[in-house]
PDB file of N, CA and C in Angstrom:
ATOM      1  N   UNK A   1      -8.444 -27.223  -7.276  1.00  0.00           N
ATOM      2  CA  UNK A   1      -7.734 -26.069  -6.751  1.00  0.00           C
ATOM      3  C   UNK A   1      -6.241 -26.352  -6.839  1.00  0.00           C
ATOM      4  N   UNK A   2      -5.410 -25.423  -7.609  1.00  0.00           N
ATOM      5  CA  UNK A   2      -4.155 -25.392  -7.622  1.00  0.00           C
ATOM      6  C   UNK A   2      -3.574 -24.654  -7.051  1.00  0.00           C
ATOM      7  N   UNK A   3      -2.269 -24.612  -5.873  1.00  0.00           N
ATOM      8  CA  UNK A   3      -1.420 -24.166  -4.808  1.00  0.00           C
ATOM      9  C   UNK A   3      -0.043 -23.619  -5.395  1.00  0.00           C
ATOM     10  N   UNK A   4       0.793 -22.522  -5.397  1.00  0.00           N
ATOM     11  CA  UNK A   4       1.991 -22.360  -5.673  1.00  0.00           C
ATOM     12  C   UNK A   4       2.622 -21.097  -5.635  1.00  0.00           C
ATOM     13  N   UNK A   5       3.973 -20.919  -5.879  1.00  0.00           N
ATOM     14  CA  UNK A   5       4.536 -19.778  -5.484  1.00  0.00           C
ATOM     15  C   UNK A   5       4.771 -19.128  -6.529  1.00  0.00           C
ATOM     16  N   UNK A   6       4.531 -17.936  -6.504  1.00  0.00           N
ATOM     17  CA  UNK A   6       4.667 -16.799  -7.837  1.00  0.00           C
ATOM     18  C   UNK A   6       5.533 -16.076  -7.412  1.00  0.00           C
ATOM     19  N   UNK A   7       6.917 -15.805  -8.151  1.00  0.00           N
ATOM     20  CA  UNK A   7       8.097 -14.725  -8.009  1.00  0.00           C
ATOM     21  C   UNK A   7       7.601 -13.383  -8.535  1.00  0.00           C
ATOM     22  N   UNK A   8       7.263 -12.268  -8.021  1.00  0.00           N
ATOM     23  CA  UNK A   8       7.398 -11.263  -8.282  1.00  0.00           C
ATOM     24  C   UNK A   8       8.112  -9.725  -8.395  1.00  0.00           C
ATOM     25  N   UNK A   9       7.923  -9.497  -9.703  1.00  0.00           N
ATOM     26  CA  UNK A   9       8.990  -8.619  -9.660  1.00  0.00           C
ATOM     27  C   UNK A   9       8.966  -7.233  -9.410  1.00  0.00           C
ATOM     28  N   UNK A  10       7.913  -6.939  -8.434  1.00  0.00           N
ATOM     29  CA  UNK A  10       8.184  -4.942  -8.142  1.00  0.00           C
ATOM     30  C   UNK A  10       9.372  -4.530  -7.677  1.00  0.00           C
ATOM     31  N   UNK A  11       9.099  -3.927  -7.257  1.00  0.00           N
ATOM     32  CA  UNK A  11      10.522  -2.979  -6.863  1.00  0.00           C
ATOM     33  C   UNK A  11      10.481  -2.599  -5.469  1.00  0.00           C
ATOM     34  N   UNK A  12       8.988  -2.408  -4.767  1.00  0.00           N
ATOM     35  CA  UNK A  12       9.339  -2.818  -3.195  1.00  0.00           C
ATOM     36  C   UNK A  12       8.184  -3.923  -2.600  1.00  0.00           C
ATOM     37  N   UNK A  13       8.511  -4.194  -1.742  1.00  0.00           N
ATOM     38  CA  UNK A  13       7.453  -5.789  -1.075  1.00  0.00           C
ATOM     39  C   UNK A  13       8.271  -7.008  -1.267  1.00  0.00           C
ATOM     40  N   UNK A  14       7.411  -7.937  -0.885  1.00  0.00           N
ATOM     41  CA  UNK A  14       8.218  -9.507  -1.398  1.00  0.00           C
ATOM     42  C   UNK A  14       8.513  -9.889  -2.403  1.00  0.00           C
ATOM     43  N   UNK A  15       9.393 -10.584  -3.036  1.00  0.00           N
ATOM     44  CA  UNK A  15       9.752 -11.531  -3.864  1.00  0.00           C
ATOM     45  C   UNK A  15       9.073 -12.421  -4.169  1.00  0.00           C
ATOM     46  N   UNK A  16       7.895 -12.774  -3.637  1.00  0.00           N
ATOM     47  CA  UNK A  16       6.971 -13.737  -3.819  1.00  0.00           C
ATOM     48  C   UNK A  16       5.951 -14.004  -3.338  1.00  0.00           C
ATOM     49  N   UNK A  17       4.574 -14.349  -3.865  1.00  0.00           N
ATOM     50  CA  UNK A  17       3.788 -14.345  -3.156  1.00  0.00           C
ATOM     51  C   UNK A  17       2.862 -16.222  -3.244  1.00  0.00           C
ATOM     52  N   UNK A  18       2.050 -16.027  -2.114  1.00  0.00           N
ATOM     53  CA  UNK A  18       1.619 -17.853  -2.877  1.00  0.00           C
ATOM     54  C   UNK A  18       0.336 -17.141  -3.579  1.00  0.00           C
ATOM     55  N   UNK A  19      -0.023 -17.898  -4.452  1.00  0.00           N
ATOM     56  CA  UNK A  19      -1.322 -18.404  -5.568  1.00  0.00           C
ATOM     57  C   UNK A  19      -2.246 -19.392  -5.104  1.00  0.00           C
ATOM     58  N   UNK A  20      -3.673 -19.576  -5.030  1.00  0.00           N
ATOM     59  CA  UNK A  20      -4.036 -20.278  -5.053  1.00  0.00           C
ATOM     60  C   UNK A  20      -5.411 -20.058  -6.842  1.00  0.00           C
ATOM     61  N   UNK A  21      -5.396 -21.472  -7.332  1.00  0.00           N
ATOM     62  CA  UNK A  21      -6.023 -20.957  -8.775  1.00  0.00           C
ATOM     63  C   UNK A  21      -7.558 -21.688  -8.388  1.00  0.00           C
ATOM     64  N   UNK A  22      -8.457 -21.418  -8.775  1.00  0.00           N
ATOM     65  CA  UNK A  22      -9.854 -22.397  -8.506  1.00  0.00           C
ATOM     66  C   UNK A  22     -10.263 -22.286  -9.410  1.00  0.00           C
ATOM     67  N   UNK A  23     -10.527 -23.814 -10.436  1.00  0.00           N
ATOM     68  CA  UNK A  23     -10.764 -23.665 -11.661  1.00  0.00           C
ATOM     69  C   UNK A  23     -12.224 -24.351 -11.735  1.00  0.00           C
ATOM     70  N   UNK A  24     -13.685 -24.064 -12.233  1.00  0.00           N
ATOM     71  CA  UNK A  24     -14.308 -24.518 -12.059  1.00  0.00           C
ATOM     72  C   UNK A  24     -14.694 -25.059 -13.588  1.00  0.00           C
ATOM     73  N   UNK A  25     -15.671 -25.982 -14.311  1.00  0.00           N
ATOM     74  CA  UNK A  25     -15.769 -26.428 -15.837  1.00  0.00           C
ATOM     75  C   UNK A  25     -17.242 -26.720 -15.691  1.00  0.00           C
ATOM     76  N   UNK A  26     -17.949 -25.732 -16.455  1.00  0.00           N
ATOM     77  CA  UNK A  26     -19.481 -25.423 -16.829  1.00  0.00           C
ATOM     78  C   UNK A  26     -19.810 -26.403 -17.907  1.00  0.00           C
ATOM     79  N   UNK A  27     -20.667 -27.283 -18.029  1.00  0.00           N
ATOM     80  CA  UNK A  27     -21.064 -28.291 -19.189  1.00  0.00           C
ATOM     81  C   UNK A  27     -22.080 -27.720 -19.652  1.00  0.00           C
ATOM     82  N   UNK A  28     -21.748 -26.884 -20.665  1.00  0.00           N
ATOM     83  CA  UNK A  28     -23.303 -26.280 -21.349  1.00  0.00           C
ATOM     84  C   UNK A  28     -24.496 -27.022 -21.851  1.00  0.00           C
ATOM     85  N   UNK A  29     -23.378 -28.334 -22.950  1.00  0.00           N
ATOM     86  CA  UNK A  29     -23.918 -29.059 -23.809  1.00  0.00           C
ATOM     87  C   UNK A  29     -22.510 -29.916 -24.531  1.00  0.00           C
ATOM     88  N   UNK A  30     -23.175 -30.903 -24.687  1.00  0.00           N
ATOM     89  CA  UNK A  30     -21.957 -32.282 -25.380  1.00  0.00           C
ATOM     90  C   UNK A  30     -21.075 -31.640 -26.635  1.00  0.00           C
ATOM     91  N   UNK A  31     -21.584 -30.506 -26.893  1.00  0.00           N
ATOM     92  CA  UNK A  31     -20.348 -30.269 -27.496  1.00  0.00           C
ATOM     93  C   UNK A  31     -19.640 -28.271 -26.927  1.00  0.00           C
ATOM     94  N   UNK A  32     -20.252 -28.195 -25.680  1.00  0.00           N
ATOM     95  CA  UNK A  32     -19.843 -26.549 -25.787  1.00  0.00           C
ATOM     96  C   UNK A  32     -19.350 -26.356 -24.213  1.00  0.00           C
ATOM     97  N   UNK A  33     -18.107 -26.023 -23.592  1.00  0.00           N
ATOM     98  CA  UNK A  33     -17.471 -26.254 -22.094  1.00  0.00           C
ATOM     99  C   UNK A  33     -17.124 -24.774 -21.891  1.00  0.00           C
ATOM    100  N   UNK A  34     -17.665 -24.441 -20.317  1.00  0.00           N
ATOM    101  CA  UNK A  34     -16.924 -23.359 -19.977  1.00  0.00           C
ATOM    102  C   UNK A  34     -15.990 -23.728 -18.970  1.00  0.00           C
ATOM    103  N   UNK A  35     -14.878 -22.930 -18.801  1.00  0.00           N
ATOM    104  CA  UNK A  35     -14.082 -22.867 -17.524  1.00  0.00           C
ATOM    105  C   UNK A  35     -13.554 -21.745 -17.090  1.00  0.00           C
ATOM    106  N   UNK A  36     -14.243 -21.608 -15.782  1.00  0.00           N
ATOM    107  CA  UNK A  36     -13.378 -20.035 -15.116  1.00  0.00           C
ATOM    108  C   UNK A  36     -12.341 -20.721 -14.013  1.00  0.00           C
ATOM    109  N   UNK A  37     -11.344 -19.829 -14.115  1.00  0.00           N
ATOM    110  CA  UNK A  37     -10.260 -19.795 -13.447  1.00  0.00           C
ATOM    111  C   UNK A  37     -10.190 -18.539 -12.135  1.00  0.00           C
ATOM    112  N   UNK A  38     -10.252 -18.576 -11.284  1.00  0.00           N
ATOM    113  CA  UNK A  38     -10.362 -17.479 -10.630  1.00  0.00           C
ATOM    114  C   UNK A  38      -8.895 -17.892  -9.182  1.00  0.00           C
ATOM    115  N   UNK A  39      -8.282 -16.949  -9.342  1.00  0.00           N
ATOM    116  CA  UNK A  39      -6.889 -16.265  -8.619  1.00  0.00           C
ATOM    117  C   UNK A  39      -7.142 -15.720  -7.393  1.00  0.00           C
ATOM    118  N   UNK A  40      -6.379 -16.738  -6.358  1.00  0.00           N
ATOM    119  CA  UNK A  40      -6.646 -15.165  -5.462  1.00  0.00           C
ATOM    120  C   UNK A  40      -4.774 -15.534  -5.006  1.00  0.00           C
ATOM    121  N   UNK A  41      -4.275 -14.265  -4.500  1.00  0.00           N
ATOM    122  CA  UNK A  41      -2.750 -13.848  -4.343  1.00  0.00           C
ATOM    123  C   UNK A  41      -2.874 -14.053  -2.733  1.00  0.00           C
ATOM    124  N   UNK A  42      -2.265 -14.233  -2.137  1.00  0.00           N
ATOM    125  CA  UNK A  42      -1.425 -14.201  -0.922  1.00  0.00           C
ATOM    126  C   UNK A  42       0.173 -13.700  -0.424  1.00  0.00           C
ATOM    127  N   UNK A  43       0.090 -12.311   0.637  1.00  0.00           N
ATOM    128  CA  UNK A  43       1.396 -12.335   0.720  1.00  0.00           C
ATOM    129  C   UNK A  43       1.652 -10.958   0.606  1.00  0.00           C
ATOM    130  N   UNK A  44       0.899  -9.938   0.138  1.00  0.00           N
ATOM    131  CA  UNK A  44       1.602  -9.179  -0.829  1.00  0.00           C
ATOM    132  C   UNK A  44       0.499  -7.571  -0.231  1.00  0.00           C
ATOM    133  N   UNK A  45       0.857  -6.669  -0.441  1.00  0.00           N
ATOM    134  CA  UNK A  45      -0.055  -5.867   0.099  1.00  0.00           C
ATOM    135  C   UNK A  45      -1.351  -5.079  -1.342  1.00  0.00           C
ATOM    136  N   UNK A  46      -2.111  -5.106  -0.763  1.00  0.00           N
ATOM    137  CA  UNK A  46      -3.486  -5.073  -1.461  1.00  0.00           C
ATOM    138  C   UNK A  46      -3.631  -6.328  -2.127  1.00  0.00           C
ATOM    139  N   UNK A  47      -3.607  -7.763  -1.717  1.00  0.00           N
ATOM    140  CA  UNK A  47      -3.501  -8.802  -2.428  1.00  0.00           C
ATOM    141  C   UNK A  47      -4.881  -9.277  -2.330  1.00  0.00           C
ATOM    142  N   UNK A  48      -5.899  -8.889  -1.243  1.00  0.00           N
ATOM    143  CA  UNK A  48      -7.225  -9.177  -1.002  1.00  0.00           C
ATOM    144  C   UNK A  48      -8.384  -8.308  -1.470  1.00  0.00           C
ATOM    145  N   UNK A  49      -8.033  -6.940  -2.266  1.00  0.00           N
ATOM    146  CA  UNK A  49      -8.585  -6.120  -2.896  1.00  0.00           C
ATOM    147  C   UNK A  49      -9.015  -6.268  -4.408  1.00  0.00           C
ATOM    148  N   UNK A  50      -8.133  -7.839  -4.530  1.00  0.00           N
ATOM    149  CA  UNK A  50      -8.932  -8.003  -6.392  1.00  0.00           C
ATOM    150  C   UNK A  50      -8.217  -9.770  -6.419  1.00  0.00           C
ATOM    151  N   UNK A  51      -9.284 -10.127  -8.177  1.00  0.00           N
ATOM    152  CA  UNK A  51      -8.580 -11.364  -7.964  1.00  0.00           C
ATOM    153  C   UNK A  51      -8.797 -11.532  -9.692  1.00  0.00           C
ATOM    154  N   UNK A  52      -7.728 -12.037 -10.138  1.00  0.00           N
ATOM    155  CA  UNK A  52      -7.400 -12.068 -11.206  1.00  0.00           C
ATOM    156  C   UNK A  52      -8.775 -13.139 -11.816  1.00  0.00           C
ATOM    157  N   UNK A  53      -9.012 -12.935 -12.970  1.00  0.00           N
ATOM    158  CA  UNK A  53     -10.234 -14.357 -13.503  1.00  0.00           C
ATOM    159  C   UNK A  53     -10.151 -14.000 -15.023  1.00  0.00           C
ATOM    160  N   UNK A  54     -10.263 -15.493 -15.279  1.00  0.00           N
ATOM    161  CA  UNK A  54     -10.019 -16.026 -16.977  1.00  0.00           C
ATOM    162  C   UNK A  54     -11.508 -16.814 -17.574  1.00  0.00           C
ATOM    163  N   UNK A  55     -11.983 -16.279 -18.204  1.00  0.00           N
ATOM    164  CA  UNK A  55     -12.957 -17.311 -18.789  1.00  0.00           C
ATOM    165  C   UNK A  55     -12.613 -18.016 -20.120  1.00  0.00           C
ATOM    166  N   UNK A  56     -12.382 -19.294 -20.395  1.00  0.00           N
ATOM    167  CA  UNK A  56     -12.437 -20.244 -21.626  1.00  0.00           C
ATOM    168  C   UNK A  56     -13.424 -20.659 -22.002  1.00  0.00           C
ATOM    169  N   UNK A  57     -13.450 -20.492 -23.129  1.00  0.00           N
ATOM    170  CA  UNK A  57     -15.262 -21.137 -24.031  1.00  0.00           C
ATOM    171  C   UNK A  57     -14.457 -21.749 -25.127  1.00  0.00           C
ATOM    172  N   UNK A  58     -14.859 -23.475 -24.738  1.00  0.00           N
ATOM    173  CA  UNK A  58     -14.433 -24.039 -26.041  1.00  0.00           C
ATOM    174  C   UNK A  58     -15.765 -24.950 -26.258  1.00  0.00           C
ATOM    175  N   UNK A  59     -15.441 -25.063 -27.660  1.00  0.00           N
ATOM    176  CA  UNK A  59     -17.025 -25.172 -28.672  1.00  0.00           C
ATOM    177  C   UNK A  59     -16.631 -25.979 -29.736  1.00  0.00           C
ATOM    178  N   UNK A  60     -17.003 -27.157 -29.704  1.00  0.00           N
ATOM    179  CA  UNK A  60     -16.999 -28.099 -30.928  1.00  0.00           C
ATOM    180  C   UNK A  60     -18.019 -27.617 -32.592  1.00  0.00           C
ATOM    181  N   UNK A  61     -17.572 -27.439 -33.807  1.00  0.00           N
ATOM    182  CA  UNK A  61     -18.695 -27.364 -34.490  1.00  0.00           C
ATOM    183  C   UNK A  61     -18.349 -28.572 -35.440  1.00  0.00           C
ATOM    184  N   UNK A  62     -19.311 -28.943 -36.575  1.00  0.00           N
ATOM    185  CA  UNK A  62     -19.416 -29.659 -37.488  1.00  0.00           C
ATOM    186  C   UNK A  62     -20.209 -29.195 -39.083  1.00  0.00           C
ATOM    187  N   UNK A  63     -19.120 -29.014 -39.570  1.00  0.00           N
ATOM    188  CA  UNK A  63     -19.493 -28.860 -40.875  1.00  0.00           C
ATOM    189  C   UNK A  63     -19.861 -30.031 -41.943  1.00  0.00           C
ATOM    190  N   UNK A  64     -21.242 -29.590 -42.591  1.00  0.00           N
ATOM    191  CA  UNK A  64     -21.569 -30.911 -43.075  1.00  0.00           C
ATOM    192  C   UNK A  64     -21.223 -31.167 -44.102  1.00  0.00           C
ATOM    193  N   UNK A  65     -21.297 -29.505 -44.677  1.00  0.00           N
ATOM    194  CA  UNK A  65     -20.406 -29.785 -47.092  1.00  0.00           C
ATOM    195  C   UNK A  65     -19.275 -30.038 -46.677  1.00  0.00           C
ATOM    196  N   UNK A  66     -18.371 -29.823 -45.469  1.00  0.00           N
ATOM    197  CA  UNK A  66     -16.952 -30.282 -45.726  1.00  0.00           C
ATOM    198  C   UNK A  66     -16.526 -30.962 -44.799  1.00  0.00           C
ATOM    199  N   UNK A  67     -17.598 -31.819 -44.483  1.00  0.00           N
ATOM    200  CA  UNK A  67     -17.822 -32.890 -43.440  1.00  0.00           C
ATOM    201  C   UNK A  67     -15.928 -32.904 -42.908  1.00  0.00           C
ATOM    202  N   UNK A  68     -16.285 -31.549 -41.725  1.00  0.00           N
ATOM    203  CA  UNK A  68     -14.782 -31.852 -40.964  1.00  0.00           C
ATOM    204  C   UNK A  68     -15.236 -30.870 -39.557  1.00  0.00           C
ATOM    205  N   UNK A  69     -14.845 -31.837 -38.780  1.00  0.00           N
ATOM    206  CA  UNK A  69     -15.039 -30.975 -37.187  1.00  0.00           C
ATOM    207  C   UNK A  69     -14.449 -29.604 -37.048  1.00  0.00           C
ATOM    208  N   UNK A  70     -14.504 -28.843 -36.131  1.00  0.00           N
ATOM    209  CA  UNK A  70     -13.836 -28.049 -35.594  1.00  0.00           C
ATOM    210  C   UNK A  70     -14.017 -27.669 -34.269  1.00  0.00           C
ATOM    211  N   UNK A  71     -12.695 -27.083 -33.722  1.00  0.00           N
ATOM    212  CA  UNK A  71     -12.576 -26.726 -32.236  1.00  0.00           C
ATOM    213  C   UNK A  71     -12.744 -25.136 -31.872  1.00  0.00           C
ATOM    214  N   UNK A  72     -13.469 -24.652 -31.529  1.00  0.00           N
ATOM    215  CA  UNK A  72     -13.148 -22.776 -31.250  1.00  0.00           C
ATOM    216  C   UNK A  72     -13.112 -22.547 -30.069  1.00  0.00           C
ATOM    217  N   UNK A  73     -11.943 -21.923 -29.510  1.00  0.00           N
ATOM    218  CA  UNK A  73     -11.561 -21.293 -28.449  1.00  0.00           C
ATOM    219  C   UNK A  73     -11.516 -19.570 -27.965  1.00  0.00           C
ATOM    220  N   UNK A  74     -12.017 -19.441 -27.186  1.00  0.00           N
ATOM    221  CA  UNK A  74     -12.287 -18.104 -26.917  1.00  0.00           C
ATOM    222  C   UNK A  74     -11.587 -17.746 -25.438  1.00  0.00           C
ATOM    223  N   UNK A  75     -10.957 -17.053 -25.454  1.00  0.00           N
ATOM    224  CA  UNK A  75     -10.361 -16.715 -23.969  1.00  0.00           C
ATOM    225  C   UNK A  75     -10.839 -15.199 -23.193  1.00  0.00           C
ATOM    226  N   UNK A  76     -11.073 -15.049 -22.395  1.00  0.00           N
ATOM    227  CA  UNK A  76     -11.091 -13.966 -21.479  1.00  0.00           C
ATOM    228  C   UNK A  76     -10.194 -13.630 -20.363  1.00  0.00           C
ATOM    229  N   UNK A  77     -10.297 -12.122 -19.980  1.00  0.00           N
ATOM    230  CA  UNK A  77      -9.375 -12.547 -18.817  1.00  0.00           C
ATOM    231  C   UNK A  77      -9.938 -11.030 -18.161  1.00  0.00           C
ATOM    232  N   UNK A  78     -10.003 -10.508 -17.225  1.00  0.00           N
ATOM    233  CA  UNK A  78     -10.221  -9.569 -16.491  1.00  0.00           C
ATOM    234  C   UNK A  78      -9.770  -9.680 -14.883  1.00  0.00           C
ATOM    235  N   UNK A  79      -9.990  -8.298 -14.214  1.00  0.00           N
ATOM    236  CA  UNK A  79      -9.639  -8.213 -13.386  1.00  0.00           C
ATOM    237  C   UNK A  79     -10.816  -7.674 -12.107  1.00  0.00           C
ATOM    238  N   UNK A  80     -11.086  -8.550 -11.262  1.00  0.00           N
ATOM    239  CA  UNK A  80     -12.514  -8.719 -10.511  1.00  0.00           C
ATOM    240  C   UNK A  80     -11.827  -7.533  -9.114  1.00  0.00           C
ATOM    241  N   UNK A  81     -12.461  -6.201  -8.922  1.00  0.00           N
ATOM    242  CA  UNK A  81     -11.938  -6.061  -7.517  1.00  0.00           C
ATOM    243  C   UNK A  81     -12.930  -6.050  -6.598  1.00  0.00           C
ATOM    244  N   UNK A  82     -12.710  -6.458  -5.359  1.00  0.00           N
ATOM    245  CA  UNK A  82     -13.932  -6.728  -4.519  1.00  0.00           C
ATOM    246  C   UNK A  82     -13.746  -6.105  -3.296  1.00  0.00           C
ATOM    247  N   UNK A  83     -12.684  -4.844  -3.202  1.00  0.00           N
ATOM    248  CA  UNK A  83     -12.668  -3.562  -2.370  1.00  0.00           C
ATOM    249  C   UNK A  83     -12.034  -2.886  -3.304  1.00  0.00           C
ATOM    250  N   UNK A  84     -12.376  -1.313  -2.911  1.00  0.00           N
ATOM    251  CA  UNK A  84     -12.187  -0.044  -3.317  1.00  0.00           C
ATOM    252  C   UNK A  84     -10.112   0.120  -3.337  1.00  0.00           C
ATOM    253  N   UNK A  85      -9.822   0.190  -4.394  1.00  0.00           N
ATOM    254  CA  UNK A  85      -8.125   0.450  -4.799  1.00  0.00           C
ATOM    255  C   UNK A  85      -7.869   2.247  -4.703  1.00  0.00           C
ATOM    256  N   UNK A  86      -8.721   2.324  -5.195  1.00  0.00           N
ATOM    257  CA  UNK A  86      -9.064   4.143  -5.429  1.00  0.00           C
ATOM    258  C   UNK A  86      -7.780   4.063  -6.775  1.00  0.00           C
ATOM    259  N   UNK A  87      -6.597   4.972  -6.224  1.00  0.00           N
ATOM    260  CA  UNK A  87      -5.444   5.445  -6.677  1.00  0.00           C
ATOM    261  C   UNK A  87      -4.590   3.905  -7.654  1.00  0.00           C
ATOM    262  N   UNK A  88      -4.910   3.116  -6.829  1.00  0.00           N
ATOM    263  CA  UNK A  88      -3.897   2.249  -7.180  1.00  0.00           C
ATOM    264  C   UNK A  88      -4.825   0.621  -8.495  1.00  0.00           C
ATOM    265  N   UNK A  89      -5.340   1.107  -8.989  1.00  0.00           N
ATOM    266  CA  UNK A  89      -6.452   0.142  -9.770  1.00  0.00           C
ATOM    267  C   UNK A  89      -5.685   0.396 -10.438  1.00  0.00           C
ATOM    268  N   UNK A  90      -5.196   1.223 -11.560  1.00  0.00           N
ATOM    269  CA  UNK A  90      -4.683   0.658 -12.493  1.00  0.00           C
ATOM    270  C   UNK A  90      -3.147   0.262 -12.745  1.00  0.00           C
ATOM    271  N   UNK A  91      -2.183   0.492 -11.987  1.00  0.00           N
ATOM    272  CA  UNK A  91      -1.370  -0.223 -11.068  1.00  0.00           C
ATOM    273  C   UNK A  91      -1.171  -1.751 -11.564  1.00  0.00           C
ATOM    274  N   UNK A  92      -2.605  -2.286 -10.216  1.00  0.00           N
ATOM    275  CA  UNK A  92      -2.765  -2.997 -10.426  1.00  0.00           C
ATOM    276  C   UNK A  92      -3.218  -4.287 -11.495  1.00  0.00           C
ATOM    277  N   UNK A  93      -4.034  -3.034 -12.635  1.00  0.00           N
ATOM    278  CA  UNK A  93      -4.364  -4.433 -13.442  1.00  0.00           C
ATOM    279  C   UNK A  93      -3.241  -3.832 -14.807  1.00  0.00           C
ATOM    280  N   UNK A  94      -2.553  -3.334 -14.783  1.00  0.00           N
ATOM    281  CA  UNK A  94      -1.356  -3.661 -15.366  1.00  0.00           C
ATOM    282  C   UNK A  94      -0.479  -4.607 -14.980  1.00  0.00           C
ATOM    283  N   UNK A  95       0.075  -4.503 -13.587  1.00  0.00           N
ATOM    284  CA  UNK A  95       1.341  -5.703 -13.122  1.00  0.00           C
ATOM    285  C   UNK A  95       0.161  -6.633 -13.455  1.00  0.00           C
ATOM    286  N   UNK A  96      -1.037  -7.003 -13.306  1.00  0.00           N
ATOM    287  CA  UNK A  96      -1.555  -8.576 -13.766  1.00  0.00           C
ATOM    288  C   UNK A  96      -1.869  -8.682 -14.913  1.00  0.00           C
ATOM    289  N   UNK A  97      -1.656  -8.394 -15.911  1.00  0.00           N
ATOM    290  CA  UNK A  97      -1.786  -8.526 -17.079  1.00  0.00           C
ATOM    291  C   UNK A  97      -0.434  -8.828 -17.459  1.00  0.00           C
ATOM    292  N   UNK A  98       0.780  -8.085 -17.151  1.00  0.00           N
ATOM    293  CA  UNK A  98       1.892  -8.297 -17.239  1.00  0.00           C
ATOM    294  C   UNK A  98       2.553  -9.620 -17.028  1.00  0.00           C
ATOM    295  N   UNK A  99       1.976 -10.138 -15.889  1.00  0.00           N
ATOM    296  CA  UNK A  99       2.141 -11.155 -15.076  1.00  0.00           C
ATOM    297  C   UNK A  99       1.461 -12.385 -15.944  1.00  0.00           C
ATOM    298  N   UNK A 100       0.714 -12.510 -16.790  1.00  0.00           N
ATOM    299  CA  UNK A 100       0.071 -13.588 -17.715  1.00  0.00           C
ATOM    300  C   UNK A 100       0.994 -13.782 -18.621  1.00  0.00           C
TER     301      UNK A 100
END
């Protein structure tokens, strides 16, 4: 779990809010890793109504005619809300997208 302060820039509310990040790492198989990242904001109003989350899928392969490894990375990112925004959802997952 990572702790810290995020400057934000709307136009009314605080200047900042804290972050906390919780990153968890799924072992599929010796060569294939997941990791979700999941956000939650502090500070800020409607900050408990959603929480930012990233999924990474990285995947080792091996090619055998051109006997050479490779790495593939896949990223996700969405926006989880876990109360009703109504009016203000998309608002919101604009400034967080912005905010990446």
């Amino acid at each position: 779990r990572v702790r810290y302060t995020h400057k934000l820039t709307q136009t009314f509310g605080p200047s900042q809010c804290d972050v906390a990040e919780t990153h968890t790492a799924y072992f599929i198989s010796p060569t294939k890793i997941i990791i979700r990242m999941v956000v939650e904001n502090f500070g800020f109003m409607y900050c408990d109504y959603f929480n930012p989350m990233s999924i990474t899928i990285i995947d080792q392969g091996y090619d055998k005619k051109k006997n050479k490894f490779s790495v593939n990375f896949k990223h996700f990112f969405r926006i989880n809300f876990v109360k009703s925004v109504m009016f203000f959802q998309s608002k919101i997952k604009n400034e967080a997208i912005s905010a990446t």
